[in-house]
Protein backbone atom coordinates (compact mmCIF):
# COMPACT_ATOMS: atom_id res chain seq x y z
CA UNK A 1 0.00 0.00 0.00
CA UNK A 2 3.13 2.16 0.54
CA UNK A 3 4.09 2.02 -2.90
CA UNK A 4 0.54 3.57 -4.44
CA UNK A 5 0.95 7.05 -2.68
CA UNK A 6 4.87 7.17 -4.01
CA UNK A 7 3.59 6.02 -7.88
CA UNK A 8 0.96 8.49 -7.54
CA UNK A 9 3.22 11.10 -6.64
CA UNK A 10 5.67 10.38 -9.16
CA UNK A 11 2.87 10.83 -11.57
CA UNK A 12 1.52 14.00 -10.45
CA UNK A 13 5.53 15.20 -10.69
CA UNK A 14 5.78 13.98 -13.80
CA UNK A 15 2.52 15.61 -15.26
CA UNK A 16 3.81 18.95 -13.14
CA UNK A 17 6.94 18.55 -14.67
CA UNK A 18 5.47 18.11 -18.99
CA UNK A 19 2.89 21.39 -17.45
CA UNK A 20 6.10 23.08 -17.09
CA UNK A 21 7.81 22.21 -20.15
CA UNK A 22 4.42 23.12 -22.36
CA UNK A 23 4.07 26.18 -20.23
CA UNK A 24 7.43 27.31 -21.39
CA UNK A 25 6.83 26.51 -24.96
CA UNK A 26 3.68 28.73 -24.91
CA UNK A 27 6.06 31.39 -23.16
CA UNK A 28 8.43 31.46 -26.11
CA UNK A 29 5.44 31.46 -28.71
CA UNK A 30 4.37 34.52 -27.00
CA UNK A 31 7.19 36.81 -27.03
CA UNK A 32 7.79 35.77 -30.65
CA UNK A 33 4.38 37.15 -31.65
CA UNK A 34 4.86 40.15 -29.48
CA UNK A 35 8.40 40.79 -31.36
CA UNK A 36 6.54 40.11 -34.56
CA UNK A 37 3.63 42.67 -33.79
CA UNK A 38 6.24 45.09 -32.87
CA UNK A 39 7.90 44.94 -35.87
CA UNK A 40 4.91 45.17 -37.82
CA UNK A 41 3.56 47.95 -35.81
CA UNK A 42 6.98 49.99 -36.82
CA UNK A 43 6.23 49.07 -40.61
CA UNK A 44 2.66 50.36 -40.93
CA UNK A 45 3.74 53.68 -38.78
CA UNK A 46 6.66 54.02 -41.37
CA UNK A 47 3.88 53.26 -44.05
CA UNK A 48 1.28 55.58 -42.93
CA UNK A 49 4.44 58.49 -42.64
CA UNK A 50 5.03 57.80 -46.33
CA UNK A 51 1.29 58.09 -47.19
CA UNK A 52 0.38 61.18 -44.77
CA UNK A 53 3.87 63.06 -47.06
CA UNK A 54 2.49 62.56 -50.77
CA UNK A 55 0.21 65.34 -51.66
C-alpha cells in the first residue's frame, strides 16, 4: 500500500513537470508574436508616414 501514494506522486511530478515544459513553450510562442507585432507595428507607422507626405 506504501508504494501507491509514491507512484501516484511520481505521476503527479511527472505531469507537473510536462505542465512546465508546455508552459514554457507557450512562453516562447508569446514573445515571438509580441516581437513580430512590434515589428509590424513599426512598418505600418513608417507606411502611414510615407502616405500622410504625398500630396
Amino acid at each position: 500500500m506504501d508504494s501507491e501514494p509514491d507512484a501516484a506522486l511520481l505521476k503527479l511530478q511527472e505531469d507537473v513537470a510536462a505542465q512546465k515544459v508546455k508552459h514554457e513553450a507557450l512562453e516562447e510562442k508569446v514573445d515571438n508574436i509580441d516581437v513580430k507585432q512590434n515589428d509590424m507595428d513599426s512598418k505600418l507607422d513608417a507606411i502611414l508616414t510615407l502616405l500622410s507626405k504625398k500630396p
